[in-house]
C-alpha atoms as a PDB file:
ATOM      1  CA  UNK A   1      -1.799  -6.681   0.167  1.00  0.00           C
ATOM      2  CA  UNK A   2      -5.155  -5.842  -0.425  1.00  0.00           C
ATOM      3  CA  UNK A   3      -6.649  -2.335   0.112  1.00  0.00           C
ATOM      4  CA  UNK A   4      -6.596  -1.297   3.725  1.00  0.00           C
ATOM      5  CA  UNK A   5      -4.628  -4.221   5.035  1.00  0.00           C
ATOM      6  CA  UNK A   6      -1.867  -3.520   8.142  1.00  0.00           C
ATOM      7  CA  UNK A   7       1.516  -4.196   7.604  1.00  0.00           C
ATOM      8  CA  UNK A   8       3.848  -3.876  10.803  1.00  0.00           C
ATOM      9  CA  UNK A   9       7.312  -3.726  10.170  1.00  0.00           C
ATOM     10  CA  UNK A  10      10.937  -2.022  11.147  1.00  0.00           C
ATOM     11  CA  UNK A  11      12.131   1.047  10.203  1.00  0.00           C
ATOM     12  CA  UNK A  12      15.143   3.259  11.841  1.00  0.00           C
ATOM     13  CA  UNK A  13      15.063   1.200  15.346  1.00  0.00           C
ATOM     14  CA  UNK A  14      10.931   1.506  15.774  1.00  0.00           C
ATOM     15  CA  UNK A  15       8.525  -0.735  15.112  1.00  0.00           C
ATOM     16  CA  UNK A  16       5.433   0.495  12.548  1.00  0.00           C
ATOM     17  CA  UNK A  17       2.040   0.193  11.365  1.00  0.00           C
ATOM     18  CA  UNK A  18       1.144   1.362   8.269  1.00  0.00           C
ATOM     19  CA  UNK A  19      -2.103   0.332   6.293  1.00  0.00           C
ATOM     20  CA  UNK A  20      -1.977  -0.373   2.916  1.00  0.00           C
ATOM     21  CA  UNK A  21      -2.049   2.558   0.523  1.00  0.00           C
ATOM     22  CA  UNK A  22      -0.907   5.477   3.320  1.00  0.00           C
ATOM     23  CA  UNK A  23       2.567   6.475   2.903  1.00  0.00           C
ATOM     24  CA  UNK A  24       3.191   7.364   6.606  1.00  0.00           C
ATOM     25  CA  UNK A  25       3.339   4.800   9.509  1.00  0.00           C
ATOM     26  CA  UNK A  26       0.033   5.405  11.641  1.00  0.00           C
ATOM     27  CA  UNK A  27       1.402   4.371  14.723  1.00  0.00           C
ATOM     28  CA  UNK A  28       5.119   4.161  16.154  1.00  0.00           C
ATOM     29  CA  UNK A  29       6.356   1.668  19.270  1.00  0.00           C
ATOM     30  CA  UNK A  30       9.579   0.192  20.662  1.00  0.00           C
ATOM     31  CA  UNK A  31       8.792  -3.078  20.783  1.00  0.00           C
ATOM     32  CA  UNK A  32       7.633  -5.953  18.193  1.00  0.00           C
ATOM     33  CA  UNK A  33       4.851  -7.232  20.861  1.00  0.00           C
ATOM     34  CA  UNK A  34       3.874  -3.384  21.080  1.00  0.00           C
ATOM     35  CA  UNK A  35       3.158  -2.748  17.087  1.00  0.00           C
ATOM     36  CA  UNK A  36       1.997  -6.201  16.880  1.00  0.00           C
ATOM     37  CA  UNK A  37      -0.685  -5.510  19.165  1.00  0.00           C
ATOM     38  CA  UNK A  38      -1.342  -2.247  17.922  1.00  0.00           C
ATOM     39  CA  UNK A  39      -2.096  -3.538  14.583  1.00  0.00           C
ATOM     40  CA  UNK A  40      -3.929  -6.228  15.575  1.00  0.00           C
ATOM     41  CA  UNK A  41      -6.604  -4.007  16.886  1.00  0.00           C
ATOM     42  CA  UNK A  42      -6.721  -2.002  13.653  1.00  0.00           C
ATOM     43  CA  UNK A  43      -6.329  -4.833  11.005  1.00  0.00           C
ATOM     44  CA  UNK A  44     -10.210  -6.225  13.507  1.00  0.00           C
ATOM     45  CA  UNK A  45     -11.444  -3.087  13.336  1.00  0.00           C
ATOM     46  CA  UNK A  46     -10.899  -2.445   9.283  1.00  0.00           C
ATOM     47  CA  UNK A  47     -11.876  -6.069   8.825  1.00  0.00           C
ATOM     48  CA  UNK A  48      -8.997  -6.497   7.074  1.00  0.00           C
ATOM     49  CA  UNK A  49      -5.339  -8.797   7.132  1.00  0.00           C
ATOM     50  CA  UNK A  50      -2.667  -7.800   9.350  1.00  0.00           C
ATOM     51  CA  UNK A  51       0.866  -8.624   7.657  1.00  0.00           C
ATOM     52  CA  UNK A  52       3.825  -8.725  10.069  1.00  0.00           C
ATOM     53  CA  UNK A  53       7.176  -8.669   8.925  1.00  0.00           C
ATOM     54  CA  UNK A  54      10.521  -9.748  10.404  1.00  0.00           C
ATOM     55  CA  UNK A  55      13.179  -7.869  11.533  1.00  0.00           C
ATOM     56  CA  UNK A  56      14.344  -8.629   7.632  1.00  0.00           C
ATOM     57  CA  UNK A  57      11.568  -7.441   5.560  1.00  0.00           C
ATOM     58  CA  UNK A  58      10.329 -10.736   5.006  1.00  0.00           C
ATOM     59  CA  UNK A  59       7.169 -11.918   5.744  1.00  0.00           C
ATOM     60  CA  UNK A  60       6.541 -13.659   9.310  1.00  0.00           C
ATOM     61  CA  UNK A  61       2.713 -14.158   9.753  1.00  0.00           C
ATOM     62  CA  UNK A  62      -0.748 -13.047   8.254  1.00  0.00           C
ATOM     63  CA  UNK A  63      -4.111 -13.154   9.851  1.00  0.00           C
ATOM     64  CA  UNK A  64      -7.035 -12.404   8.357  1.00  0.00           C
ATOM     65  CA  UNK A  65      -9.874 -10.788  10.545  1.00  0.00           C
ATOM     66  CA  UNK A  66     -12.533 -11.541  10.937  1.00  0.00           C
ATOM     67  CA  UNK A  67     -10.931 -15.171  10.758  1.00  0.00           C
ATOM     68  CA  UNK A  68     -14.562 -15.947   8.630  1.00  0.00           C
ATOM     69  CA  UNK A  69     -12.853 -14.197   5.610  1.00  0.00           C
ATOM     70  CA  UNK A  70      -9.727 -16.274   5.862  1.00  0.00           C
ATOM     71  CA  UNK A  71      -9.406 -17.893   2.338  1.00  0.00           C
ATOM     72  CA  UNK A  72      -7.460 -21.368   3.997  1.00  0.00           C
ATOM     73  CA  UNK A  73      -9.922 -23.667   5.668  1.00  0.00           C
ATOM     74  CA  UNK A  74      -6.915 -24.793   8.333  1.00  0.00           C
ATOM     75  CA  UNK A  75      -6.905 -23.683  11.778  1.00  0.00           C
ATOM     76  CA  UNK A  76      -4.155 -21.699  13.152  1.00  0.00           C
END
């Protein structure tokens, strides 16, 4: 991840956001759609990516904001 970038994940039955380099989750919810949401809105205001992970660990999706910095010329 690069520096600032939002990583929501599961941890002890809650779903997190943490940005890159903190050690603490910044923000705490019940559900997926909640933290995903959450860190949507931080990941656009940082200008940065916003890496969610599955209930696993593994990586599930990345977006880039703003989508102009997005390195793949795809849409989606």
């Amino acid at each position: 991840m690069a520096k600032g970038d939002i990583d929501t994940y599961q941890q002890d039955g809650q779903w997190k956001n943490r940005p890159e380099g903190n050690e603490r989750a910044t923000s705490r919810h019940d559900t997926k759609a909640e933290a995903e949401a959450a860190g949507r809105d931080m990941a656009a205001e940082r200008g940065t990516e916003h890496v969610i992970k599955k209930q696993d660990g593994t990586i599930g999706e990345k977006n880039t904001y703003p989508r102009s910095r997005d390195p793949r010329e795809i849409p989606g």
